[in-house]
Protein backbone atom coordinates (compact mmCIF):
# COMPACT_ATOMS: atom_id res chain seq x y z
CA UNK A 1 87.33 -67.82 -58.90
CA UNK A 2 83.68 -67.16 -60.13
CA UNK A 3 83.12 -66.47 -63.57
CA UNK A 4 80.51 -65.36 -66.46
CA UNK A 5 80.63 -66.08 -69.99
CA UNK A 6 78.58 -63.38 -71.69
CA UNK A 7 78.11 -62.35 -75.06
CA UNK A 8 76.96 -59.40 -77.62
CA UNK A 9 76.12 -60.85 -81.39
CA UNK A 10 78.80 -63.16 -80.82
CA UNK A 11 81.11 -61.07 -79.47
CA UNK A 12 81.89 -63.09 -76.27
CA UNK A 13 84.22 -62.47 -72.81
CA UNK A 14 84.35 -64.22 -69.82
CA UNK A 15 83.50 -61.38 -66.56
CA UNK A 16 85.00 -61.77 -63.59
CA UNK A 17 82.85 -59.94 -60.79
CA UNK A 18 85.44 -57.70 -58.75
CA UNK A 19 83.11 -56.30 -56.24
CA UNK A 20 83.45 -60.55 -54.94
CA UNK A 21 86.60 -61.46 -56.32
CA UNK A 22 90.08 -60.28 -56.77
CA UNK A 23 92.22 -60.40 -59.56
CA UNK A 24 96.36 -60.08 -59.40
CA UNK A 25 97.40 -60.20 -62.96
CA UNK A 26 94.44 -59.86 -65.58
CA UNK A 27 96.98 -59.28 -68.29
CA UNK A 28 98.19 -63.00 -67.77
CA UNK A 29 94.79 -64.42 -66.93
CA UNK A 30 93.40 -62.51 -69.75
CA UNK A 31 95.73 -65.25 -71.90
CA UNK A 32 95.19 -67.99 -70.32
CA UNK A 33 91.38 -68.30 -69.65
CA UNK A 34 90.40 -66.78 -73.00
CA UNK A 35 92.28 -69.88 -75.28
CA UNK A 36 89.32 -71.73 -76.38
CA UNK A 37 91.52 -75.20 -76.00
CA UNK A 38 92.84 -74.91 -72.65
CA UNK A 39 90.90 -72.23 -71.14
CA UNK A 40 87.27 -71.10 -71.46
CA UNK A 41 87.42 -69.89 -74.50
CA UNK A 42 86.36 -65.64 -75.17
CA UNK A 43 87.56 -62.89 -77.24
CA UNK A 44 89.02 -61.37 -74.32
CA UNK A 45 87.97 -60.90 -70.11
CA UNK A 46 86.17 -58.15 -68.45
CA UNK A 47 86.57 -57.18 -65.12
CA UNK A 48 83.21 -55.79 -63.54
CA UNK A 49 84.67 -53.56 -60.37
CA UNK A 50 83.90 -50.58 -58.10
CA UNK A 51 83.73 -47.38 -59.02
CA UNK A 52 84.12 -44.02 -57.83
CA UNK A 53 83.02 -41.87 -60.61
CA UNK A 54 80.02 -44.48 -61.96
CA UNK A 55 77.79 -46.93 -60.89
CA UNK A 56 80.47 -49.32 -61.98
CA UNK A 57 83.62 -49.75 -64.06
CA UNK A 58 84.76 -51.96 -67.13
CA UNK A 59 88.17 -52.88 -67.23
CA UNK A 60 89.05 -54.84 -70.54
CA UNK A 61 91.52 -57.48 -71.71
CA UNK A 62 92.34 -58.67 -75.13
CA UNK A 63 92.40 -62.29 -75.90
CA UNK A 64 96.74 -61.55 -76.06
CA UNK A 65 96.91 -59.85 -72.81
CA UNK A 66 96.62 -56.35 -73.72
CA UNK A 67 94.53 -53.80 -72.18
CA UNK A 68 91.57 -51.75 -74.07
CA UNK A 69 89.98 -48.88 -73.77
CA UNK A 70 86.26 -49.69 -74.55
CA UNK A 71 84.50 -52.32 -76.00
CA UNK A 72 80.50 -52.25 -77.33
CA UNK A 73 79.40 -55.53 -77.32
CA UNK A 74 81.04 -55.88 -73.94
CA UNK A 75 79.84 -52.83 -71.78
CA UNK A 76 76.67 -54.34 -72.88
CA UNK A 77 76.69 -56.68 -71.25
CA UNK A 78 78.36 -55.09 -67.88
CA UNK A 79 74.95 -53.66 -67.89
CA UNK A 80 73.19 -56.70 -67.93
CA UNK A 81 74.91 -58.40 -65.64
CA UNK A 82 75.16 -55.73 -62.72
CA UNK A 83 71.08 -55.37 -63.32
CA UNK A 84 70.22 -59.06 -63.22
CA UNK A 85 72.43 -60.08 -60.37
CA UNK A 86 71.18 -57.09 -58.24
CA UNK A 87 74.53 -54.92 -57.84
CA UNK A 88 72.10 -51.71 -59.33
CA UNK A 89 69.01 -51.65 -58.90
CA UNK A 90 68.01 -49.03 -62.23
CA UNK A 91 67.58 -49.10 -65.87
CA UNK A 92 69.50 -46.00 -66.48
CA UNK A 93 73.37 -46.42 -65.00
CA UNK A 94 76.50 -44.98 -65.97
CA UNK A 95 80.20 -47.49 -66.31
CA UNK A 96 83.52 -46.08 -66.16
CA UNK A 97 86.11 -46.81 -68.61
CA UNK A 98 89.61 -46.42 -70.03
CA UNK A 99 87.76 -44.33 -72.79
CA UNK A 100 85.53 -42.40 -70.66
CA UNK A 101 82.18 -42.73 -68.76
CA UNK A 102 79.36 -44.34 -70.37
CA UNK A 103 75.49 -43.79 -69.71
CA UNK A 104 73.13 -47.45 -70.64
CA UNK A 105 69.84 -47.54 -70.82
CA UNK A 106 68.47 -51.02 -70.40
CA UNK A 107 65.08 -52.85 -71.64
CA UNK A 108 64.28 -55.49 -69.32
CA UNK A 109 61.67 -58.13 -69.71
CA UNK A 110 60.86 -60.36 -66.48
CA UNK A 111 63.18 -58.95 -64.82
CA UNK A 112 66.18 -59.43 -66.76
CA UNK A 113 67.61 -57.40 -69.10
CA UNK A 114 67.54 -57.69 -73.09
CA UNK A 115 68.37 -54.93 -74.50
CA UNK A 116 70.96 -52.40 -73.92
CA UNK A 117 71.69 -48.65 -75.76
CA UNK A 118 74.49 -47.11 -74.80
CA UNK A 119 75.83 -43.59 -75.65
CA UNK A 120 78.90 -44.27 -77.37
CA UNK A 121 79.76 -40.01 -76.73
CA UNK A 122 80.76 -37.94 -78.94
CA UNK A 123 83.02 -39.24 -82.35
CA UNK A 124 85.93 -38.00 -83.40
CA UNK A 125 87.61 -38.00 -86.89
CA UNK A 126 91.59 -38.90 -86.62
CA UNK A 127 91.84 -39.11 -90.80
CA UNK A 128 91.22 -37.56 -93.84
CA UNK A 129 87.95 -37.75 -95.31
CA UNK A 130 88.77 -40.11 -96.67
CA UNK A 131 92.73 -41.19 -96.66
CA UNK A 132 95.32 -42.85 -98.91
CA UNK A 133 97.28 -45.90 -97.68
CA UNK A 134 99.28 -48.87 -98.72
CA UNK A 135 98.85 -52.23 -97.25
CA UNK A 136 100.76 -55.19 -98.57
CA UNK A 137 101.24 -53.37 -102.28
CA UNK A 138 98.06 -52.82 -102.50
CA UNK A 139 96.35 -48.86 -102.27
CA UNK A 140 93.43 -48.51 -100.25
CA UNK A 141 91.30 -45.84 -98.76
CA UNK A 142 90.27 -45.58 -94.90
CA UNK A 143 88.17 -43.29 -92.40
CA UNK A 144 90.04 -43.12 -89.58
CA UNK A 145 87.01 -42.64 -86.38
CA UNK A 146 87.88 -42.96 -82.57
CA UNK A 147 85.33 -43.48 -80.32
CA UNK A 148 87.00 -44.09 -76.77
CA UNK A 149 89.42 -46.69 -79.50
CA UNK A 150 91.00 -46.15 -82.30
CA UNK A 151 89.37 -47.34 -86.17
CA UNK A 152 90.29 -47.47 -89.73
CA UNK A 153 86.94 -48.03 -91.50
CA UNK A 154 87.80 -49.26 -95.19
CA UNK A 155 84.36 -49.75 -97.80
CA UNK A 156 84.67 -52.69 -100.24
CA UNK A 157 82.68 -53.88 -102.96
CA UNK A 158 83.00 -57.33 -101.45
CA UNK A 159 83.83 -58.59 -97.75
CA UNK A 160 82.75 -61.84 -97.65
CA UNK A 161 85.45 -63.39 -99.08
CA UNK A 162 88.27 -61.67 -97.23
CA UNK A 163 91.19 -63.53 -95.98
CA UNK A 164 91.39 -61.77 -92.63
CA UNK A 165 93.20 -64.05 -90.86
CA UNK A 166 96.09 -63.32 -93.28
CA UNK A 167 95.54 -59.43 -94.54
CA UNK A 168 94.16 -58.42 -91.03
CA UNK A 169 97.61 -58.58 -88.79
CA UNK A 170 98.78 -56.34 -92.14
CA UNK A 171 96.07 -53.75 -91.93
CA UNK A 172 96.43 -53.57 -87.53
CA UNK A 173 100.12 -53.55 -87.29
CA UNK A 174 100.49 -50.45 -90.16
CA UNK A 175 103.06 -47.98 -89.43
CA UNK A 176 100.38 -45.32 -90.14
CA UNK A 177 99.01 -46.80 -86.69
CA UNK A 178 102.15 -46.83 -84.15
CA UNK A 179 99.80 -48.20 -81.20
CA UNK A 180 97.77 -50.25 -83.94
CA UNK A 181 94.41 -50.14 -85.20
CA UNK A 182 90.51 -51.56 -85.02
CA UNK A 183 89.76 -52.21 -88.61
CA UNK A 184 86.30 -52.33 -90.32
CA UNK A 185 85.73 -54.11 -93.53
CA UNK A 186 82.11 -52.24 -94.79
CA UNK A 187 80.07 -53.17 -97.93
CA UNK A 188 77.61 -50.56 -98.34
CA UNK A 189 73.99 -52.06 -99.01
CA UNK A 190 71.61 -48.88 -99.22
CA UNK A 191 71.34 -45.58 -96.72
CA UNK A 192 70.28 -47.51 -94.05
CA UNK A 193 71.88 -50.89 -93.88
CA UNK A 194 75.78 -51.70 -94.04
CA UNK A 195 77.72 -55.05 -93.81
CA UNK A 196 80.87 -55.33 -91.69
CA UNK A 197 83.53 -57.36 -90.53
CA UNK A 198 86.07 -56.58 -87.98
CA UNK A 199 89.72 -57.16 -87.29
CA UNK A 200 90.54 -56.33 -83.73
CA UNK A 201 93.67 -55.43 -82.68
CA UNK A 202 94.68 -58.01 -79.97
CA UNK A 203 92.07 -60.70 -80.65
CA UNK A 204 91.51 -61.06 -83.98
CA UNK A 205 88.80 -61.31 -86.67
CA UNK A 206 85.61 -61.51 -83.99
CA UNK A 207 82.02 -61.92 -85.07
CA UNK A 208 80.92 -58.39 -83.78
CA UNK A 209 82.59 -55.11 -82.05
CA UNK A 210 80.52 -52.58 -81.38
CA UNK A 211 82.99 -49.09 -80.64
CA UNK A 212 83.86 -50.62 -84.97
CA UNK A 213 79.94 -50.97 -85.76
CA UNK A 214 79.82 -47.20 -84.29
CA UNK A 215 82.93 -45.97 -86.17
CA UNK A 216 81.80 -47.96 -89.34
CA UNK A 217 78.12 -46.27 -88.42
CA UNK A 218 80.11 -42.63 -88.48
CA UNK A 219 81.70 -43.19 -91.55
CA UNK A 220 79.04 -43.96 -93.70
CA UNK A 221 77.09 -40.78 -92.79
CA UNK A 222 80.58 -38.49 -93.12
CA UNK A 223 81.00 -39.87 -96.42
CA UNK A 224 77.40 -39.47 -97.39
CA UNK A 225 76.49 -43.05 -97.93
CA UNK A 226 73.82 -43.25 -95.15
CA UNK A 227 71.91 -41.32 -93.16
CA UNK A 228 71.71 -40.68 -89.37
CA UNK A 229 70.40 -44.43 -88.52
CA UNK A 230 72.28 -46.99 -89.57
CA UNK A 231 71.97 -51.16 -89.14
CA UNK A 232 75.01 -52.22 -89.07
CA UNK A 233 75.32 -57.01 -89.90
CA UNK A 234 77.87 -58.44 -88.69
CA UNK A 235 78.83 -61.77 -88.56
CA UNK A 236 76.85 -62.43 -85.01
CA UNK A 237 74.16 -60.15 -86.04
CA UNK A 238 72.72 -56.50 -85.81
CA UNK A 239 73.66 -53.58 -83.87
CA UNK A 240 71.42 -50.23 -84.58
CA UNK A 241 73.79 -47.11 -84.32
CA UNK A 242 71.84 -43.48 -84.30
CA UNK A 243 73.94 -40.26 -84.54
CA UNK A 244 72.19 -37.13 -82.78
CA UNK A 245 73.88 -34.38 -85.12
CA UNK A 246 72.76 -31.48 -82.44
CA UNK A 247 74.42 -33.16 -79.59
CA UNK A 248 77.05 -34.83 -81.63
CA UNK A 249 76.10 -38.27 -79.66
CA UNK A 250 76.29 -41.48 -81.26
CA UNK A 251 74.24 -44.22 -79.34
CA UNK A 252 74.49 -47.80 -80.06
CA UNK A 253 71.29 -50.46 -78.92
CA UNK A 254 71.87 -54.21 -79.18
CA UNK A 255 71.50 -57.26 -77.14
CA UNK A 256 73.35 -58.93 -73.93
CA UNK A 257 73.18 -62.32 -72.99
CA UNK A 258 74.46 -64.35 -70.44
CA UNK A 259 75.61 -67.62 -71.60
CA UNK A 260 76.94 -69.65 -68.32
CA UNK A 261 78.40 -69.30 -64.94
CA UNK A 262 81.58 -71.22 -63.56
CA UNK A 263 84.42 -71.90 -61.72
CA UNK A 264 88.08 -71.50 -62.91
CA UNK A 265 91.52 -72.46 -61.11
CA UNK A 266 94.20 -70.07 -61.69
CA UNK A 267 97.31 -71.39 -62.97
């Protein structure tokens, strides 16, 4: 079959166009083509396919096989690709997911696109403000934000230096969160500029999400650290999140790009 590796701030999946191709068992292929020794290597594989309620629909796999609901840095890059290889022909198009129906609105330049915003919909707060919790002996605090996926948003002085390949399976796999947990590690800079890194549940520590840069976003105006517009660095770059307080809207605008095209052999 056909495939795309694409990528948002480092975020990267391989897309499989299903309008052209057919897929039997993404949860297995999911696996296999996203090991980056024996496969193509990705955070996880998107399926691009018809829809009856949008313009398209994103279905998502995690790099262990599991489905998601919604994924940023991904649907981002849907756009993109079903603008510059002619499957829609408009700037403004809506994508179906597991977490709802999303509206992008895409810059293009030479006829490709560049940039995409996307409104993330309406946030919703699934913690206290904030909330106690223990994690390895150790007590922290955590904003608990779902935004079509489920986030525990916990502000340190320091995040650099995090261990997350041995804290994060800890923080994902906490009773507290019986179908586990996105979680956000945000250093607060000044009221317009946080820091984050991101465990995902199902693939890892990955250089950007965006549904976590959103929930991270949320968090920081709830808890009065920033204000409405917030840049949010991760470790593939910047994502610009903007809550509309009178429509209760969060919108997210970052980049897409599409890296390189293939051929893979099911096994």
């Amino acid at each position: 079959m056909k495939f795309t590796k694409m990528q948002g701030i480092g975020n990267d999946y391989v897309y499989i166009n299903c309008f052209e191709e057919q897929v039997e068992s993404p949860e297995r292929l999911a696996v296999k083509i996203s090991d980056r020794h024996f496969g193509v290597g990705s955070d996880g594989l998107i399926l691009i396919c018809p829809s009856d309620a949008a313009d398209c629909r994103m279905k998502m796999f995690n790099a262990d096989g599991s489905e998601g609901a919604m994924c940023g840095n991904a649907i981002r890059c849907v756009g993109k690709y079903v603008y510059d290889h002619k499957i829609v022909d408009k700037k403004i198009i809506t994508v179906e997911t597991k977490g709802g129906i999303k509206t992008l609105d895409m810059t293009v330049e030479n006829g490709k696109v560049t940039l995409v915003r996307v409104d993330m919909g309406e946030p919703v707060l699934t913690s206290g403000l904030p909330e106690n919790i223990n994690i390895l002996g150790e007590d922290y605090q955590f904003v608990g934000i779902s935004v079509g996926n489920p986030h525990a948003v916990y502000f340190m002085e320091e995040i650099d230096s995090l261990d997350l390949e041995k804290i994060g399976p800890a923080f994902e796999n906490h009773k507290r969160f019986p179908d586990r947990v996105n979680t956000e590690f945000v250093r607060f800079i000044d009221g317009e500029h946080i820091q984050m890194r991101v465990w995902e549940r199902g693939s890892g520590e990955t250089w950007a999400c965006g549904t976590g840069a959103t929930a991270s976003a949320v968090a920081s105006i709830l808890t009065g650290r920033t204000g409405n517009q917030v840049d949010v660095a991760l470790r593939g770059g910047h994502l610009l999140i903007e809550w509309n307080r009178e429509t209760n809207h969060v919108f997210m605008t970052g980049p897409a790009v599409e890296v390189f095209t293939g051929d893979y052999e099911p096994v």
